[in-house]
Protein backbone atom coordinates (compact mmCIF):
# COMPACT_ATOMS: atom_id res chain seq x y z
CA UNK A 1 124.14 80.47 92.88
CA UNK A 2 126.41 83.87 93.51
CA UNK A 3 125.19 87.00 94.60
CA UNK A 4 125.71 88.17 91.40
CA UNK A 5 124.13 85.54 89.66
CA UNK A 6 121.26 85.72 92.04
CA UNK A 7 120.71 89.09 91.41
CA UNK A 8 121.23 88.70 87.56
CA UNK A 9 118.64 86.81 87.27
CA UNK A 10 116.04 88.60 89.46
CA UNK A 11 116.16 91.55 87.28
CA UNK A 12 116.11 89.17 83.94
CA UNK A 13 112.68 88.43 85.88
CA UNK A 14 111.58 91.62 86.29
CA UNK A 15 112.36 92.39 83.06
CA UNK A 16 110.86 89.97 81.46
CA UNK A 17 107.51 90.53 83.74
CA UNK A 18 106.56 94.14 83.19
CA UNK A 19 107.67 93.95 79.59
CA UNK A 20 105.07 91.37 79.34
CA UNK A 21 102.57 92.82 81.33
CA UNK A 22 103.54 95.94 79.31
CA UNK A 23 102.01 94.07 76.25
CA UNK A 24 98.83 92.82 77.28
CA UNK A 25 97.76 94.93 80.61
CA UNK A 26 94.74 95.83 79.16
CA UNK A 27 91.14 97.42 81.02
CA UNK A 28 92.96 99.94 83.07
CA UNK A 29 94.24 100.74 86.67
CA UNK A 30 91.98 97.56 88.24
CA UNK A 31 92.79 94.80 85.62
CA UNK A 32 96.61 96.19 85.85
CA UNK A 33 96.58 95.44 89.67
CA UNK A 34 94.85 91.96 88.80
CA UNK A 35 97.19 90.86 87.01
CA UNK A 36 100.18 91.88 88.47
CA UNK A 37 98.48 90.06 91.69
CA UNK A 38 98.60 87.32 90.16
CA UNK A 39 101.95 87.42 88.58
CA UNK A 40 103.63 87.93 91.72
CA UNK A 41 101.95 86.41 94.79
CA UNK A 42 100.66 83.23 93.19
CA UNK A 43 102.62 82.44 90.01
CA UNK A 44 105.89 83.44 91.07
CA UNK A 45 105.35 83.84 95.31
CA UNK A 46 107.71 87.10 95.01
CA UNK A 47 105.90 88.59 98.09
CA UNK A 48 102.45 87.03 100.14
CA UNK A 49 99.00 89.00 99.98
CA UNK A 50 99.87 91.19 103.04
CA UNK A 51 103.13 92.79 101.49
CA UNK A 52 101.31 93.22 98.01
CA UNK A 53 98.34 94.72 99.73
CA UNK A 54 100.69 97.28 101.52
CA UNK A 55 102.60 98.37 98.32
CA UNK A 56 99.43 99.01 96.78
CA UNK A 57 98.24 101.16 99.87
CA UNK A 58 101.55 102.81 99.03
CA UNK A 59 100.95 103.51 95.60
CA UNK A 60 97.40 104.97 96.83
CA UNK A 61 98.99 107.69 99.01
CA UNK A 62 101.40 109.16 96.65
CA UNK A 63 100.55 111.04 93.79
CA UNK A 64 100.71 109.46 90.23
CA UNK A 65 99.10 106.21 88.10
CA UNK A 66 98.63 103.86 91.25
CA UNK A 67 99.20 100.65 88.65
CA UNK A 68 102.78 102.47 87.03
CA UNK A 69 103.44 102.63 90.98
CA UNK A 70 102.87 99.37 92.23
CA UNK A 71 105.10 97.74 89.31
CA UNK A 72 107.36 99.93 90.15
CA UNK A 73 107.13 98.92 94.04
CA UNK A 74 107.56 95.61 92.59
CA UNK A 75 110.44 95.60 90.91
CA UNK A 76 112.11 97.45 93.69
CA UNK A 77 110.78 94.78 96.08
CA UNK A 78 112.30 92.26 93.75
CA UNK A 79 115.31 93.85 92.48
CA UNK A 80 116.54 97.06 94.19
CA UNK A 81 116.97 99.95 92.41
CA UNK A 82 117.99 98.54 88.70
CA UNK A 83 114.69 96.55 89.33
CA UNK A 84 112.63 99.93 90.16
CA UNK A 85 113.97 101.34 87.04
CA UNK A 86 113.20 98.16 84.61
CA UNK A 87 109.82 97.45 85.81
CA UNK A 88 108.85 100.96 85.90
CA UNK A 89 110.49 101.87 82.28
CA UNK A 90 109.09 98.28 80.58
CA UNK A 91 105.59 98.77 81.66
CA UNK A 92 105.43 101.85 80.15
CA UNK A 93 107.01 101.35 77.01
CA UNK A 94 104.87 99.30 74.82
CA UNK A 95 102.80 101.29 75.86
CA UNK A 96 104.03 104.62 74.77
CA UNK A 97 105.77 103.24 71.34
CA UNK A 98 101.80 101.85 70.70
CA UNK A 99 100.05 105.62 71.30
CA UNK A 100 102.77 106.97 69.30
CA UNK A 101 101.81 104.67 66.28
CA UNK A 102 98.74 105.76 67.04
CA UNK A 103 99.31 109.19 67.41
CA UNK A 104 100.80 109.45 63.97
CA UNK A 105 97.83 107.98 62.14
CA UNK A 106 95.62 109.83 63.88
CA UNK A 107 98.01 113.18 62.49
CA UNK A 108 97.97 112.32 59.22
CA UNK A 109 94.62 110.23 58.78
CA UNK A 110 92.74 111.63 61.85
CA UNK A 111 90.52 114.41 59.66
CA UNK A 112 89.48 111.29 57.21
CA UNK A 113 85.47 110.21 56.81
CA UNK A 114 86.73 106.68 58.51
CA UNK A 115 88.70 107.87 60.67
CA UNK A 116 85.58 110.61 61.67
CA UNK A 117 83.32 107.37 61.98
CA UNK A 118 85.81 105.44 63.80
CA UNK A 119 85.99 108.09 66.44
CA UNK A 120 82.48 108.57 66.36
CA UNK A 121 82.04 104.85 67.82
CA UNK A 122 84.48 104.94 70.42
CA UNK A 123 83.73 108.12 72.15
CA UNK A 124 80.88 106.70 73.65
CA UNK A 125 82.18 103.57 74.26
CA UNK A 126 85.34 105.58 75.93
CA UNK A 127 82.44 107.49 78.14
CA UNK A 128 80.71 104.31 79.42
CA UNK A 129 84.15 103.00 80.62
CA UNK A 130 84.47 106.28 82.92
CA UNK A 131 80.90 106.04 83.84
CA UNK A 132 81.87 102.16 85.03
CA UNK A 133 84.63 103.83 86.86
CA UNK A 134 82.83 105.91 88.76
CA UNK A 135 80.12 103.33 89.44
CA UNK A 136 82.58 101.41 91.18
CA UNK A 137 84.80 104.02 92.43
CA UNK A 138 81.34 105.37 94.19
CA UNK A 139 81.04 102.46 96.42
CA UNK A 140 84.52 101.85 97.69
CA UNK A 141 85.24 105.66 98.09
CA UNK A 142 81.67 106.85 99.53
CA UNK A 143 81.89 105.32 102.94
CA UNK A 144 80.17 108.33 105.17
CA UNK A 145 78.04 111.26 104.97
CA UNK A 146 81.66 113.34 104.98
CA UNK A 147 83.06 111.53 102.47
CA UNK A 148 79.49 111.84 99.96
CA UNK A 149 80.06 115.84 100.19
CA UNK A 150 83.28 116.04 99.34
CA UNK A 151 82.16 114.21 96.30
CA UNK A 152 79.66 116.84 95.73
CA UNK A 153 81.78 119.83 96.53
CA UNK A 154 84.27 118.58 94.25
CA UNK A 155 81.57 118.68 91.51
CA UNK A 156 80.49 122.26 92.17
CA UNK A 157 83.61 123.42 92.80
CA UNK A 158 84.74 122.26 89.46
CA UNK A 159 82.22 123.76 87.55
CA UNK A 160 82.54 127.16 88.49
CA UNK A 161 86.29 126.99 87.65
CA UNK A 162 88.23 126.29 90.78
CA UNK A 163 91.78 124.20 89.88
CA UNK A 164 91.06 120.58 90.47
CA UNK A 165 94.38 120.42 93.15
CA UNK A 166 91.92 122.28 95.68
CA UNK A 167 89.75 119.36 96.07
CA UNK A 168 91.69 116.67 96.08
CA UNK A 169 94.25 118.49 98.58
CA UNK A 170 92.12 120.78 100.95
CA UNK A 171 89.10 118.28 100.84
CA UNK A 172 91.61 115.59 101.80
CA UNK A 173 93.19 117.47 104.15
CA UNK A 174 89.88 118.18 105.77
CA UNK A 175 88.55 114.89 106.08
CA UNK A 176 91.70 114.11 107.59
CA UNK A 177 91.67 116.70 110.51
CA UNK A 178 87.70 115.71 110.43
CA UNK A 179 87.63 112.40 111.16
CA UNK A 180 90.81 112.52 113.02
CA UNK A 181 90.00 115.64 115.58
CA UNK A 182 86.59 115.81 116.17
CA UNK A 183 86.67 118.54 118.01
CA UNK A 184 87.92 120.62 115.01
CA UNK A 185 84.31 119.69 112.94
CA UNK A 186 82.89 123.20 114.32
CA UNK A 187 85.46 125.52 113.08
CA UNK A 188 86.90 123.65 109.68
CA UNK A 189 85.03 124.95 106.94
CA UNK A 190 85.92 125.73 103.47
CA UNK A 191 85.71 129.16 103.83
CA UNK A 192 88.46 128.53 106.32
CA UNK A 193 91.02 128.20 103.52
CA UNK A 194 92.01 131.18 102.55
CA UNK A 195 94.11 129.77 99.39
CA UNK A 196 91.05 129.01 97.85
CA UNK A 197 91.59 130.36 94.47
CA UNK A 198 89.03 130.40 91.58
CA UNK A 199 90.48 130.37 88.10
CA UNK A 200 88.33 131.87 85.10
CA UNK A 201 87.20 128.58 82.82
CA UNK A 202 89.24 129.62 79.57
CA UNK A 203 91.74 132.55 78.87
CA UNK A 204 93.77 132.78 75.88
CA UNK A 205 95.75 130.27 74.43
CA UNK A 206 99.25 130.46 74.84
CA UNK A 207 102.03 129.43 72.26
CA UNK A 208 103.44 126.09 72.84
CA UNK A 209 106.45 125.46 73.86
CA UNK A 210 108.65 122.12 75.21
CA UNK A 211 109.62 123.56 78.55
CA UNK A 212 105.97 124.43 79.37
CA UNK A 213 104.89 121.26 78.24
CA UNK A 214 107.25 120.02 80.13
CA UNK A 215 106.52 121.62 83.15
CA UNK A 216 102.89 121.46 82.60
CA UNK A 217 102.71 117.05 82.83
CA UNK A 218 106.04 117.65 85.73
CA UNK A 219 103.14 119.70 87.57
CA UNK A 220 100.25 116.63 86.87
CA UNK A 221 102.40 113.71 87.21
CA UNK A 222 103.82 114.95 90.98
CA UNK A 223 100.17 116.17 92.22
CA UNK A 224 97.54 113.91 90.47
CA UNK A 225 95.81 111.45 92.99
CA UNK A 226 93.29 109.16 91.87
CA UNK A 227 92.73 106.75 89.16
CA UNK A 228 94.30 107.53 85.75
CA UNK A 229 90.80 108.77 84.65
CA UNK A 230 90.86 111.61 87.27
CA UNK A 231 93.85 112.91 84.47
CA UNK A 232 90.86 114.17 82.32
CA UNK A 233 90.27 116.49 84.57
CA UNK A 234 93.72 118.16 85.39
CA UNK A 235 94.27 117.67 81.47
CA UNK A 236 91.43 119.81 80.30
CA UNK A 237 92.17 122.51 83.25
CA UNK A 238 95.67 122.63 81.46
CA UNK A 239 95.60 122.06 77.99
CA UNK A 240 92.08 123.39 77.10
CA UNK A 241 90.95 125.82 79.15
CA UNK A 242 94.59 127.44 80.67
CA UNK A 243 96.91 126.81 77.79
CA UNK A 244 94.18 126.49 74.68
CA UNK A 245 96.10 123.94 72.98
CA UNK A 246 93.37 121.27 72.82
CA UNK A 247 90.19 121.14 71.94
CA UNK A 248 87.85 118.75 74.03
CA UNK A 249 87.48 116.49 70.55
CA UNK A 250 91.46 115.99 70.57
CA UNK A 251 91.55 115.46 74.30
CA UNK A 252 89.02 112.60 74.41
CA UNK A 253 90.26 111.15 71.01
CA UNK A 254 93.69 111.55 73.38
CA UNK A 255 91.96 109.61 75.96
CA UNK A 256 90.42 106.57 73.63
CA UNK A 257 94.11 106.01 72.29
CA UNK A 258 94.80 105.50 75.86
CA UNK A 259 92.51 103.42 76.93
CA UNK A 260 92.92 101.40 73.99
CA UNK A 261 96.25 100.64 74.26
CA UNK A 262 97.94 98.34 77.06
CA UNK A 263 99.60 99.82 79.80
CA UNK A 264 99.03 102.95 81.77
CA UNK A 265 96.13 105.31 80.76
CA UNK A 266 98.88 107.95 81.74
CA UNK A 267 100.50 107.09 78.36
CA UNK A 268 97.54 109.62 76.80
CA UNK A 269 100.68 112.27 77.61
CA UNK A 270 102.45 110.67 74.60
CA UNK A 271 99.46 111.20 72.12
CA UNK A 272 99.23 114.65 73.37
CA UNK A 273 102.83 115.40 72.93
CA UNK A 274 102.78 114.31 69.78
CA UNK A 275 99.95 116.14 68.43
CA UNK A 276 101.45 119.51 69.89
CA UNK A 277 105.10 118.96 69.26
CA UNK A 278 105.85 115.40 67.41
CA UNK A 279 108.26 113.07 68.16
CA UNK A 280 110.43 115.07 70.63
CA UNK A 281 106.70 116.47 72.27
CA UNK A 282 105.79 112.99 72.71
CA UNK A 283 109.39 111.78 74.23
CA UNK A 284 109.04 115.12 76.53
CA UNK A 285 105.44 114.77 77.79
CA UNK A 286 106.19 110.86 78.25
CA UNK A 287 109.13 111.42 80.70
CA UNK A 288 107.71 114.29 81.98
CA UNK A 289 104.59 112.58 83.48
CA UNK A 290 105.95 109.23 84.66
CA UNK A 291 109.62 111.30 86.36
CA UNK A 292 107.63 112.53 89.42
CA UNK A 293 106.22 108.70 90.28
CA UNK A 294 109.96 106.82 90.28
CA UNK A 295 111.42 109.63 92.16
CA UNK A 296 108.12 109.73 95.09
CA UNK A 297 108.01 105.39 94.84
CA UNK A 298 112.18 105.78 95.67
CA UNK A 299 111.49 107.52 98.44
CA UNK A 300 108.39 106.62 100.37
CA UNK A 301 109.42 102.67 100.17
CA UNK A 302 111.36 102.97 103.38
CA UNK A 303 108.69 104.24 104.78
CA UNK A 304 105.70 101.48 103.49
CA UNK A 305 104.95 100.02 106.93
CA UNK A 306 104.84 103.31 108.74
CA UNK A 307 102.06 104.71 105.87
CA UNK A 308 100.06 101.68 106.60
CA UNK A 309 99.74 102.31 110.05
CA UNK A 310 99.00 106.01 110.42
CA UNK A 311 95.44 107.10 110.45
CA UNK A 312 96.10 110.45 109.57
CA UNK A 313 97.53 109.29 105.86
CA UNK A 314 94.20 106.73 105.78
CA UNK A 315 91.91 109.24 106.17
CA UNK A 316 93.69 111.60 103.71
CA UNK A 317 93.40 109.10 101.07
CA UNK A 318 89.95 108.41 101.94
CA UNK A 319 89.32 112.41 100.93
CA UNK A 320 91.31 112.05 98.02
CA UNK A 321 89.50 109.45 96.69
CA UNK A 322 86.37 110.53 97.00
CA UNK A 323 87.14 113.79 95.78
CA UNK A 324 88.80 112.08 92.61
CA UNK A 325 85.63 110.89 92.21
CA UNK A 326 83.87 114.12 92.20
CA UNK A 327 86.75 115.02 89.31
CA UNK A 328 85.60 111.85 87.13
CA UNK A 329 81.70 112.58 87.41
CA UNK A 330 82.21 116.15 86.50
CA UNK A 331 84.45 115.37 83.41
CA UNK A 332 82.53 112.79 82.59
CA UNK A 333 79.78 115.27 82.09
CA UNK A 334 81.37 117.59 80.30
CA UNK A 335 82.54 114.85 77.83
CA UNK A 336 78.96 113.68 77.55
CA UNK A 337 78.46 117.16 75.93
CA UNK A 338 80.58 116.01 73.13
CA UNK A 339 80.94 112.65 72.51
CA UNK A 340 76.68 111.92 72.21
CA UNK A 341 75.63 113.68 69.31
CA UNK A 342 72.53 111.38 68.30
CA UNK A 343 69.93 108.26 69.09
CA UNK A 344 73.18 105.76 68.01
CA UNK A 345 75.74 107.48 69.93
CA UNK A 346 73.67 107.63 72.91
CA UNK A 347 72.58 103.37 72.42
CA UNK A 348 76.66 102.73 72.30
CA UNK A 349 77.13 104.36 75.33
CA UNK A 350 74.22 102.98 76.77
CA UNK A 351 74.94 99.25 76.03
CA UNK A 352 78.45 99.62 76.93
CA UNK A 353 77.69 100.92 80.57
CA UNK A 354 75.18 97.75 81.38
CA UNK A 355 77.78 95.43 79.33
CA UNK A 356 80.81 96.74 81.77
CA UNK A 357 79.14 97.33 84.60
CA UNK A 358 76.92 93.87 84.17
CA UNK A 359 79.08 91.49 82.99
CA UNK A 360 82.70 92.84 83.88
CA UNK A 361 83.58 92.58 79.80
CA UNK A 362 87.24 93.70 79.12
CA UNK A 363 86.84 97.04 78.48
CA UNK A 364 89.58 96.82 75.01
CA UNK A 365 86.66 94.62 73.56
CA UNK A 366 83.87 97.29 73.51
CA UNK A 367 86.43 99.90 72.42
CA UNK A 368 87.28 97.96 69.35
CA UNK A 369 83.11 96.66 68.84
CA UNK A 370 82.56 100.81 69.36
CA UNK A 371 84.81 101.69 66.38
CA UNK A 372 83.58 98.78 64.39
CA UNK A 373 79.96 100.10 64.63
CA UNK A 374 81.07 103.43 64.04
CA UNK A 375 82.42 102.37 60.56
CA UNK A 376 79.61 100.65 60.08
CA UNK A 377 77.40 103.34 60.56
CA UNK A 378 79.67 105.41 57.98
CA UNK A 379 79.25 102.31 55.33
CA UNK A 380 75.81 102.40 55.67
CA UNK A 381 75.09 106.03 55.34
CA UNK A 382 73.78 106.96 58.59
CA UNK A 383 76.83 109.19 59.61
């Protein structure tokens, strides 16, 4: 076969890869990685378990949707730079076209009785998949005392307004001098920092426009570290309590499109562009959010085996991650506040914790059994 043959057909592979994957990547960040594991290193032996593992350390260290990343790792891997571009851009698009179908039912049906009830199911459901999240998250990110209070500073410091970049860059950066310079331990504190900024929880809302929504998922997409959960946070910061576009019922019915849908849980941008500016606010918010992770992936992949190495980037991620946790238990809470409302909204969320954390169910399943229940309960009178 010709070079040009060769290389033909390795990006007809990649293309036909993420755009399936694209399809039916359901369950989020974890079953994304899964999947494309399994894809790659044992159906189609593009790369062995070492290489994969150090493309998704990669993806870990720079800021963005890890599982958007690491496909787009892969198809670089594969396929150069046409390959970054198609695996990247067909993982996310059935993806985005499916929260935009959703996103204009829920504009012109959303204020219905069924589609109230159906809502009314899958909140909870939509909270018991973040509580899962964290379950999991706790163990892998909690590995010392150190890391355990930068969970719990992350919490505090969230409630009483500070911007969610603080923890998971100055906590990060602390664990990282921390654990790398001992010596430093007595004189790093956080009242050390003296960028430490604390930001009122609402002011007044601000009229939209598409260079500020621009700007504003630009800002998320290149700073975000963390699972695509973590988003909640840095969404309501922006869109809630900064900008006063959203209210917290639109940004978690935002977030259950999301999660419903294959793909990236970063696609939620789409639904919220949409319900702020239509078509063009979705297009805008889409390209907006996912720009900052093919430009950082273009860069850094040079540089894979020299990230994998370094302690100091280890134990920076290590302090982002736990602080991302910190982000997803305090959301969580706040979304709690919302989303349970009575006895049956607090059993759904209930039963689909145990279910997800017990028996590993594919989280698309409960979503779909919480909306059923919540017409149910509409049928029969009780909401």
């Amino acid at each position: 076969m010709s070079e040009g043959a060769d290389e033909k057909a390795r990006l007809t592979e990649v293309a036909a890869l993420f755009a399936k994957l694209g399809l039916i990547a359901f369950g989020g960040p974890a079953a994304h990685v899964a999947l494309m594991r399994q894809e790659v290193v044992h159906r189609r032996k593009w790369l062995d378990e070492q290489q994969f593992l150090d493309l998704l350390g990669a993806s870990n260290l720079i800021p963005g949707p890890t599982s958007t990343e690491l496909a787009i790792y892969l198809g670089y891997t594969r396929a150069g730079k046409l390959g970054l571009l198609l695996a990247g851009g067909l993982f996310i698009l059935p993806a985005m076209l499916l929260v935009l179908a959703f996103a204009w039912v829920y504009v012109q049906f959303g204020n219905t009785p069924q589609a109230g009830a159906l809502l009314y199911g899958i909140k909870p459901v939509i909270l018991a998949v973040i509580v899962q999240a964290i379950y999991g998250l706790l163990r892998a990110a909690v590995k010392s005392w150190l890391l355990a209070c930068v969970v719990a500073a992350t919490v505090a410091l969230f409630f009483v307004g500070v911007n969610p970049l603080v923890p998971l860059f100055a906590l990060a950066i602390g664990v990282s001098l921390v654990e790398n310079r001992r010596l430093l331990l007595s004189h790093v504190s956080l009242a050390a920092v003296p960028w430490l900024q604390f930001q009122p929880a609402a002011s007044a809302a601000q009229d939209f426009s598409l260079a500020t929504l621009f700007l504003t998922f630009l800002k998320i997409g290149a700073t975000l570290y963390g699972s695509g959960y973590v988003l909640l946070a840095f969404l309501h910061d922006d869109f809630v309590s900064r900008l006063g576009w959203l209210t917290d019922r639109q940004l978690l019915d935002a977030v259950a499109v999301g999660q419903f849908t294959p793909g990236p849980v970063f696609t939620t941008a789409t639904f919220i562009g949409y319900l702020l500016g239509g078509v063009p606010g979705a297009l805008v918010a889409t390209l907006a959010i996912f720009l900052p992770s093919f430009v950082f992936v273009a860069v850094v992949y040079p540089f894979v085996p020299r990230l994998r190495a370094s302690p100091w980037t280890a134990r920076f991620l290590d302090g982002a991650n736990a602080a991302a946790v910190g982000l997803m238990a305090a959301v969580a809470w706040q979304l709690a506040t919302s989303s349970i409302v009575d006895v049956l909204t607090a059993l759904l969320a209930l039963v689909a914790a145990v279910v997800l954390i017990r028996f590993k169910v594919n989280s698309a399943w409960l979503v779909v059994g919480g909306g059923a229940a919540g017409l149910a309960a509409h049928a029969l009178g009780v909401v």
